[in-house]
N, C-alpha and C. Protein backbone atom coordinates (compact mmCIF):
# COMPACT_ATOMS: atom_id res chain seq x y z
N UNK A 1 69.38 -78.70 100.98
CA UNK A 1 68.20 -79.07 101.71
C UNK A 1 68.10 -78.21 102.97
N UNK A 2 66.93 -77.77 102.98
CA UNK A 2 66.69 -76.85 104.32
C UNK A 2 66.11 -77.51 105.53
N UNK A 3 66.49 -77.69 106.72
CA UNK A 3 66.01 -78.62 107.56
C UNK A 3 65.52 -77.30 108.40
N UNK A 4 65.14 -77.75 110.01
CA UNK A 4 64.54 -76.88 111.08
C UNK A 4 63.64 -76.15 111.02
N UNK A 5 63.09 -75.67 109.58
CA UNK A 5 61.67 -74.71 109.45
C UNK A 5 60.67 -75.46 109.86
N UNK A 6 59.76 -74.66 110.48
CA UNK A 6 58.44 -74.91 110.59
C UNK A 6 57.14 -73.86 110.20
N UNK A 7 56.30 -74.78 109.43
CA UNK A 7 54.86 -74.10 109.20
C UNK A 7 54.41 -73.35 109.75
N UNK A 8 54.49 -72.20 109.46
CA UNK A 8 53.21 -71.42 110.39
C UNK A 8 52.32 -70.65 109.40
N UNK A 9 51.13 -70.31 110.04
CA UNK A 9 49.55 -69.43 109.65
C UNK A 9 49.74 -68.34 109.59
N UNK A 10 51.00 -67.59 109.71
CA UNK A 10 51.51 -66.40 109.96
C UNK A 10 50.90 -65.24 108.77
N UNK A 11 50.76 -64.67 108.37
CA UNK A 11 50.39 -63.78 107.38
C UNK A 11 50.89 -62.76 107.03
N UNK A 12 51.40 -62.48 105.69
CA UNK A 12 52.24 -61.44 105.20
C UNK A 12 51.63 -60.47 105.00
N UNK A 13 52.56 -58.87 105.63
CA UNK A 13 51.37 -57.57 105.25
C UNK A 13 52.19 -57.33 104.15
N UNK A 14 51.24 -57.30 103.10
CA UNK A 14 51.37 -56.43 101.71
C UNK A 14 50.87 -55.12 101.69
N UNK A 15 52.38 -54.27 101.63
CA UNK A 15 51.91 -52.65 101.21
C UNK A 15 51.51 -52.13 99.73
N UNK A 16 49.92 -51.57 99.32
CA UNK A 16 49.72 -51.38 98.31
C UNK A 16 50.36 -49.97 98.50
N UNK A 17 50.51 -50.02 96.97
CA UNK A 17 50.28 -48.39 96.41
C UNK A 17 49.51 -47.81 95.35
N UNK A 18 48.50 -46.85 95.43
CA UNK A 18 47.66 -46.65 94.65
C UNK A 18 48.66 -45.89 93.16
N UNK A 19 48.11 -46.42 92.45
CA UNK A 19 48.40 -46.17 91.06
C UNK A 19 48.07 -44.47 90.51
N UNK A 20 49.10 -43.27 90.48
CA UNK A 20 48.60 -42.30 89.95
C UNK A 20 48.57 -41.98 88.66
N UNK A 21 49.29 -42.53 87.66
CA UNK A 21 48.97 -42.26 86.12
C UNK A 21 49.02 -43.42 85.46
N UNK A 22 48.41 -43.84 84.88
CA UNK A 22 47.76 -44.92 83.97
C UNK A 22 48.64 -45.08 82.79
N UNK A 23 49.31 -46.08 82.35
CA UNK A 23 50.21 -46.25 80.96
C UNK A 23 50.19 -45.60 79.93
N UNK A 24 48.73 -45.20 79.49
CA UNK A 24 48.20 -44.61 78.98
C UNK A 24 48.92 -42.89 78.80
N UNK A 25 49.28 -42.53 80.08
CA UNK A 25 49.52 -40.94 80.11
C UNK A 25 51.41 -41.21 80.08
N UNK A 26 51.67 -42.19 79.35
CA UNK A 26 53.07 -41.92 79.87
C UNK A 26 53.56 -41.93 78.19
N UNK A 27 54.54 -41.25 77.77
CA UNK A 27 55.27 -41.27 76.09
C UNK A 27 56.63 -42.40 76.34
N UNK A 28 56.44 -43.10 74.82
CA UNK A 28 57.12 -43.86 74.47
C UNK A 28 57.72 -43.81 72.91
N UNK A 29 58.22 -42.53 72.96
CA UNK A 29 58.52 -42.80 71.28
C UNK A 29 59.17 -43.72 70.72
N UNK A 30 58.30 -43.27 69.35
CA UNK A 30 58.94 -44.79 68.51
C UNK A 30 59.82 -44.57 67.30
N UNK A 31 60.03 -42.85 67.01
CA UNK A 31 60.17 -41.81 65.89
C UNK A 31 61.71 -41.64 66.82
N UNK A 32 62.87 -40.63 65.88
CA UNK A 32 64.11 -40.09 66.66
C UNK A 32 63.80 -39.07 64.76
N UNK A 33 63.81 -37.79 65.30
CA UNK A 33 63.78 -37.02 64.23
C UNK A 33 64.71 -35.95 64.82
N UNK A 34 66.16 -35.12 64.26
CA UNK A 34 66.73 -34.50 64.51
C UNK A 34 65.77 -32.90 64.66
N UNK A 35 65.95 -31.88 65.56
CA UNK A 35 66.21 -31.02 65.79
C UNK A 35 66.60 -29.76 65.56
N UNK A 36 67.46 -29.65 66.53
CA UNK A 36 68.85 -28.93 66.67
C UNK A 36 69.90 -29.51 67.07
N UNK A 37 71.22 -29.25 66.64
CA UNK A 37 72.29 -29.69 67.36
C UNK A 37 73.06 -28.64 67.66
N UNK A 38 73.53 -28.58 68.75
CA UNK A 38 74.47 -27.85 69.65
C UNK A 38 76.07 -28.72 70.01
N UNK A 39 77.38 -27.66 69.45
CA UNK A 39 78.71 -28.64 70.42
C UNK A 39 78.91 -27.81 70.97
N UNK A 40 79.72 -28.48 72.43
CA UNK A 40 80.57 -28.41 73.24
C UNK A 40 82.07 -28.16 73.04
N UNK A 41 82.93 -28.29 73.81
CA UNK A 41 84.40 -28.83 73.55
C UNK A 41 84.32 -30.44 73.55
N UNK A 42 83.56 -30.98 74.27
CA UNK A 42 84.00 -32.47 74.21
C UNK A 42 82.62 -33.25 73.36
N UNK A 43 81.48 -32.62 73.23
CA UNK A 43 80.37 -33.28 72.99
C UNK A 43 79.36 -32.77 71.74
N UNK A 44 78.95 -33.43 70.76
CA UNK A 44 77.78 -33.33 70.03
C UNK A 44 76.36 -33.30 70.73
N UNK A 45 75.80 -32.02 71.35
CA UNK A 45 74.24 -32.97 71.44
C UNK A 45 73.29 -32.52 70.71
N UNK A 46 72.46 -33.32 70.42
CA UNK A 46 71.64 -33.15 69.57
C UNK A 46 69.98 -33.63 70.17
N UNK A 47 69.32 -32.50 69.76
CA UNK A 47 68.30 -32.92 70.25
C UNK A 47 66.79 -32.75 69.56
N UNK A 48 66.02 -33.52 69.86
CA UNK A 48 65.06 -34.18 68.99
C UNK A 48 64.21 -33.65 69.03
N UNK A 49 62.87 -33.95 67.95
CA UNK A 49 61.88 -32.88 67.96
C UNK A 49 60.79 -33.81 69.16
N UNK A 50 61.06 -34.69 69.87
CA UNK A 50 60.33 -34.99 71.21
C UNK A 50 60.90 -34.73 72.68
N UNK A 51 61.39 -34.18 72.33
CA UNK A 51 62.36 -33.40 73.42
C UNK A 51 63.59 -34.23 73.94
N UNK A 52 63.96 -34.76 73.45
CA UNK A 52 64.76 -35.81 73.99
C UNK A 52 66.41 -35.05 73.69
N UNK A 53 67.49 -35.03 74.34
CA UNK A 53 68.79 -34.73 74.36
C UNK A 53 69.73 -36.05 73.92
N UNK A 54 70.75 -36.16 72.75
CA UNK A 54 71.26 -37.77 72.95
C UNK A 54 72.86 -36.44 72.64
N UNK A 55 73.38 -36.75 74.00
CA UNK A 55 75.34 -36.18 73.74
C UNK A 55 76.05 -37.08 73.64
N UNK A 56 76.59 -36.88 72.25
CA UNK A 56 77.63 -37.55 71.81
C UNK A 56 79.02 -37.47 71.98
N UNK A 57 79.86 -38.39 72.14
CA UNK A 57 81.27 -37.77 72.46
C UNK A 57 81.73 -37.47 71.14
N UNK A 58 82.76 -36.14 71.32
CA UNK A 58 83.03 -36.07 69.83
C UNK A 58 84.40 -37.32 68.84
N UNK A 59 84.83 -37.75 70.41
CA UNK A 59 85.58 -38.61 70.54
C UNK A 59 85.18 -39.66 69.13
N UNK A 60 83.84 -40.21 69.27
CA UNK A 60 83.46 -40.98 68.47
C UNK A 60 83.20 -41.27 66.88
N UNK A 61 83.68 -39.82 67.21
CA UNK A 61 83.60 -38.91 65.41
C UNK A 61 84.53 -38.56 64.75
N UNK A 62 85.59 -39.34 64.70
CA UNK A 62 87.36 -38.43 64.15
C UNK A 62 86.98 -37.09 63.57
N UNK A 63 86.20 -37.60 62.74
CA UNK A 63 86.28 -36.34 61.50
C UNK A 63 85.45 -34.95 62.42
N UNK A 64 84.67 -34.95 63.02
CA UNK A 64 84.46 -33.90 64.06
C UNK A 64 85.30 -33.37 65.03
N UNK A 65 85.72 -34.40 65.96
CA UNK A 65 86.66 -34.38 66.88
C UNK A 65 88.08 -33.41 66.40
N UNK A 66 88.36 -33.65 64.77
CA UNK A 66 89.61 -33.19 64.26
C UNK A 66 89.18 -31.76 63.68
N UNK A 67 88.36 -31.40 63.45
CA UNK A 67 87.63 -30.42 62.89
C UNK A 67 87.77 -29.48 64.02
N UNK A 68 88.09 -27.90 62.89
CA UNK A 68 87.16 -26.35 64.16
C UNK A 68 86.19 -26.45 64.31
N UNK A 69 86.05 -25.59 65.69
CA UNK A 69 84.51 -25.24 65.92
C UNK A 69 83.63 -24.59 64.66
N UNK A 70 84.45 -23.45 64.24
CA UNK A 70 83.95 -22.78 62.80
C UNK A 70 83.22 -24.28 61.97
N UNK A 71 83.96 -25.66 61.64
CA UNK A 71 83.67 -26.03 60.59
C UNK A 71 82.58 -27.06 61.22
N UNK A 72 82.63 -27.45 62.56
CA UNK A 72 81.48 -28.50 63.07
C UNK A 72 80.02 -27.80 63.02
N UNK A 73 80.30 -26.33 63.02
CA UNK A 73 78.99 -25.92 62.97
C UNK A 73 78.21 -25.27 61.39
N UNK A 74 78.74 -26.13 60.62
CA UNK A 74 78.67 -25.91 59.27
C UNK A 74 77.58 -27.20 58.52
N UNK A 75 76.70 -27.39 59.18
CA UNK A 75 75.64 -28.55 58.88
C UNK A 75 74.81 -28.52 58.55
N UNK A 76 74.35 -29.17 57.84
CA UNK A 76 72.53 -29.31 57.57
C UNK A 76 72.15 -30.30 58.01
N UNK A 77 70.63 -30.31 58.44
CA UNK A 77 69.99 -31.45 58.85
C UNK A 77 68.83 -31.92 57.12
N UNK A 78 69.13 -33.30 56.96
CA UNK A 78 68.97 -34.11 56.11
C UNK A 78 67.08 -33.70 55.88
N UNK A 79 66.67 -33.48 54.91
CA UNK A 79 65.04 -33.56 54.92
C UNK A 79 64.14 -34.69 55.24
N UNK A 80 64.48 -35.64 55.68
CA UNK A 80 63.81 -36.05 56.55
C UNK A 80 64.02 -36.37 57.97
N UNK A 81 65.29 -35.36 58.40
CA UNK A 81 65.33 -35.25 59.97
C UNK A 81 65.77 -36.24 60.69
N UNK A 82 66.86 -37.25 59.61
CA UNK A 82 67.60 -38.12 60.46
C UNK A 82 69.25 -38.16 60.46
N UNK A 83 69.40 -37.24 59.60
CA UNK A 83 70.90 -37.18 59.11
C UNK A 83 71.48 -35.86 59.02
N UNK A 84 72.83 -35.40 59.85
CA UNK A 84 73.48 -34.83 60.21
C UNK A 84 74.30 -34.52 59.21
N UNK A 85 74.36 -33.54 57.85
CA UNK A 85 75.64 -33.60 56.74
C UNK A 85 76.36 -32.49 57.18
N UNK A 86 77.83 -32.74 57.06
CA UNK A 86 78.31 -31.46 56.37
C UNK A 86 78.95 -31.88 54.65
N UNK A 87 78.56 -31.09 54.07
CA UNK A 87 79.65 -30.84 52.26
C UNK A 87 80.74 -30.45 52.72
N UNK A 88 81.68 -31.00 51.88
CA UNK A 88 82.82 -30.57 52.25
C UNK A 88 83.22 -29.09 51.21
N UNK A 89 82.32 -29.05 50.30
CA UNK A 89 82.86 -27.63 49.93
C UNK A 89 82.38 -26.18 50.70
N UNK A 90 81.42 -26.57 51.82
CA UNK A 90 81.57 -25.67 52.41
C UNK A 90 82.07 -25.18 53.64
N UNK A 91 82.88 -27.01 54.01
CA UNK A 91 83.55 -27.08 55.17
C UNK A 91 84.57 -27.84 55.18
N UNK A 92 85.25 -27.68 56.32
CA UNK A 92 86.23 -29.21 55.82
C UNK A 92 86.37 -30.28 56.29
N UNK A 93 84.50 -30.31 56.46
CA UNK A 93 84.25 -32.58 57.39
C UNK A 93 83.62 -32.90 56.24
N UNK A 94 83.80 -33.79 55.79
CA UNK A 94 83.02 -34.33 54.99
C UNK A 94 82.33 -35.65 55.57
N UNK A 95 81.27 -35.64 56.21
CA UNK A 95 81.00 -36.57 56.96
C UNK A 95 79.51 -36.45 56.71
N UNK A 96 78.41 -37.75 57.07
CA UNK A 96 76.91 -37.90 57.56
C UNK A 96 76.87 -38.59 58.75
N UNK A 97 76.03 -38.03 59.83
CA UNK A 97 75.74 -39.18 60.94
C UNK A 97 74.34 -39.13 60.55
N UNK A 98 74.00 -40.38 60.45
CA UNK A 98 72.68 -40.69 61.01
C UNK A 98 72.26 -41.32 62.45
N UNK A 99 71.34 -40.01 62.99
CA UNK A 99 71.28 -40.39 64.45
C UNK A 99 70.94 -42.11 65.06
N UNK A 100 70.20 -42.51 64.01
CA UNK A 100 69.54 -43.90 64.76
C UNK A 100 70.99 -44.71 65.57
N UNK A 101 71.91 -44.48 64.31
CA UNK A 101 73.33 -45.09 64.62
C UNK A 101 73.41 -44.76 66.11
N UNK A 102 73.51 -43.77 66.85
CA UNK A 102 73.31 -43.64 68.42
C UNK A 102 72.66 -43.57 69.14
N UNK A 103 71.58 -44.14 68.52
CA UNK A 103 69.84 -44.64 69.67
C UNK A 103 70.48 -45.73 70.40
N UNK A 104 70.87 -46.28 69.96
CA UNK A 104 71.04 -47.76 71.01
C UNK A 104 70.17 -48.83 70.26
N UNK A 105 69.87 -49.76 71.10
CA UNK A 105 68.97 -51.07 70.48
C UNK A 105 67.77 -50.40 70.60
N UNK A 106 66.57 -50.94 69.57
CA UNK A 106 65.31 -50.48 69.30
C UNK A 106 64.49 -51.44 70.08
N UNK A 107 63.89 -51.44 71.30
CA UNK A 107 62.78 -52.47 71.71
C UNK A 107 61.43 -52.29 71.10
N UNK A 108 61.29 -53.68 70.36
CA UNK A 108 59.62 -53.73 69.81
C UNK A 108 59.50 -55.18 70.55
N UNK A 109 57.90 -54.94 70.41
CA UNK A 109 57.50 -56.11 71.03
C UNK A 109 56.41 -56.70 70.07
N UNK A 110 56.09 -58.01 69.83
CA UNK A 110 55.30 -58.28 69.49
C UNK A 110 53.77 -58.72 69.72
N UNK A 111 53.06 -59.50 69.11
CA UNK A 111 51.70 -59.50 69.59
C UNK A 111 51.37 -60.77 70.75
N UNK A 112 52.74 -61.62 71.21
CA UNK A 112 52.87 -62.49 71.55
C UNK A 112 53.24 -62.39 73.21
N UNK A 113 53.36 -60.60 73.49
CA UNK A 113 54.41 -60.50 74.36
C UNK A 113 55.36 -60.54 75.01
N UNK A 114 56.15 -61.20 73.90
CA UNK A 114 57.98 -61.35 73.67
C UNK A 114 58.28 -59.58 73.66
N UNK A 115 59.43 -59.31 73.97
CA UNK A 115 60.27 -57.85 73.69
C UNK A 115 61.75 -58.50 73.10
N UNK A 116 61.64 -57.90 71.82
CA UNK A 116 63.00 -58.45 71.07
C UNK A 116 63.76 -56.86 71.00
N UNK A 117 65.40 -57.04 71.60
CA UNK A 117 65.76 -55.66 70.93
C UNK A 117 66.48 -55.48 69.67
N UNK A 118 66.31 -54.60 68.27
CA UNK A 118 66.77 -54.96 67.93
C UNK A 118 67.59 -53.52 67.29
N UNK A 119 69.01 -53.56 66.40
CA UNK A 119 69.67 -52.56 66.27
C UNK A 119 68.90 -51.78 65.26
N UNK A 120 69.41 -50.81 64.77
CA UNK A 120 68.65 -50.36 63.48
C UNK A 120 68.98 -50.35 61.92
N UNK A 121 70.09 -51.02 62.33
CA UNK A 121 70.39 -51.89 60.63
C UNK A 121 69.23 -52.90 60.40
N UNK A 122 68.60 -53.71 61.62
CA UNK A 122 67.83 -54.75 61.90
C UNK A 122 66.50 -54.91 61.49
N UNK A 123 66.28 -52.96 61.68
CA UNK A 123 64.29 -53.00 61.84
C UNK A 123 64.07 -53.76 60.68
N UNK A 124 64.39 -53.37 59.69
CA UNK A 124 63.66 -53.78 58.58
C UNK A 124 63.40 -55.80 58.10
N UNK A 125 64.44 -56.36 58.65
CA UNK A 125 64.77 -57.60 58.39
C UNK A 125 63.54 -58.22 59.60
N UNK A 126 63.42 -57.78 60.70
CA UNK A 126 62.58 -57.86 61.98
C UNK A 126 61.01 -57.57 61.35
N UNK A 127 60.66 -56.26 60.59
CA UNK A 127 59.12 -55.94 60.04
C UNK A 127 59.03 -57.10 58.97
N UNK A 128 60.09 -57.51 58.59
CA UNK A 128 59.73 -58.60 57.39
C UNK A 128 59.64 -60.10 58.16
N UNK A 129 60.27 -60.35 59.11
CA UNK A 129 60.10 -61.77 59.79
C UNK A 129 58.61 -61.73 60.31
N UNK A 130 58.34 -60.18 60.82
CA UNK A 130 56.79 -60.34 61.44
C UNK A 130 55.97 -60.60 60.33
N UNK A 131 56.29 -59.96 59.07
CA UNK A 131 54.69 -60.27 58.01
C UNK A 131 54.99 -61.82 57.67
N UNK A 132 56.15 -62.00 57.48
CA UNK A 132 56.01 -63.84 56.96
C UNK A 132 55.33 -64.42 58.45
N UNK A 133 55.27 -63.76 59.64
CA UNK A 133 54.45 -64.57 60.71
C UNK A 133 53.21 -64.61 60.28
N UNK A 134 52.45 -63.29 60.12
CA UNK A 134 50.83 -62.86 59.77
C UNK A 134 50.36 -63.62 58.73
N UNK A 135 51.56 -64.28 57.74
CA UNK A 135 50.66 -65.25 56.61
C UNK A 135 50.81 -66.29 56.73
């Protein structure tokens, strides 16, 4: 309980600030389509066809991490631009990343103005909870 205050008519100055770009002019992708990828000594980065950079540690990748430089740079990018292969007969990782795996959580929002985040094993189970909403 707060005791000793008293009322006053006093009036708060509120500092505006005028608004210079409108929501409208700002990007929010909703796409992660591979690139190019470039390594480091310590890092995968890879970067997207919206310009976006995501560095990976290679740490996170045994099978990279254990790999030459010669053989990490022995990849193809998947035809539809989400998956990282190498064959192992022409290298010696035999590995796929698919990037979404290192987006992080996906924020969608709905028509309700909830923001749910969700992973990307998820989207699909999430687009199906929304259509059983719509009927």
């Amino acid at each position: 309980m707060v005791t000793g205050t008293k009322p006053t008519n006093e009036k708060l100055k509120v500092k505006r600030y005028k608004i210079r770009h409108s929501i409208e002019e700002y990007t929010f992708p909703k796409e992660a389509y591979v690139h190019a990828v470039v390594f480091d000594e310590k890092y995968m980065h890879v970067e997207l066809t919206d310009e976006r950079v995501i560095s990976i540690p290679l740490m996170w990748i045994p099978t990279l991490y254990n790999a030459s430089d010669k053989d990490r740079k022995k990849f193809e990018i998947s035809q539809n631009r989400k998956m990282i292969i190498w064959d192992p007969e022409k290298c010696g990782i035999n590995d796929e990343i698919n990037i979404l795996d290192y987006l992080g959580p996906i924020r969608t929002g709905d028509e309700s103005g909830s923001v749910t985040y969700a992973f990307p094993e998820t989207r699909k189970q999430l687009a199906e909870s929304k259509s059983k909403k719509k009927k």
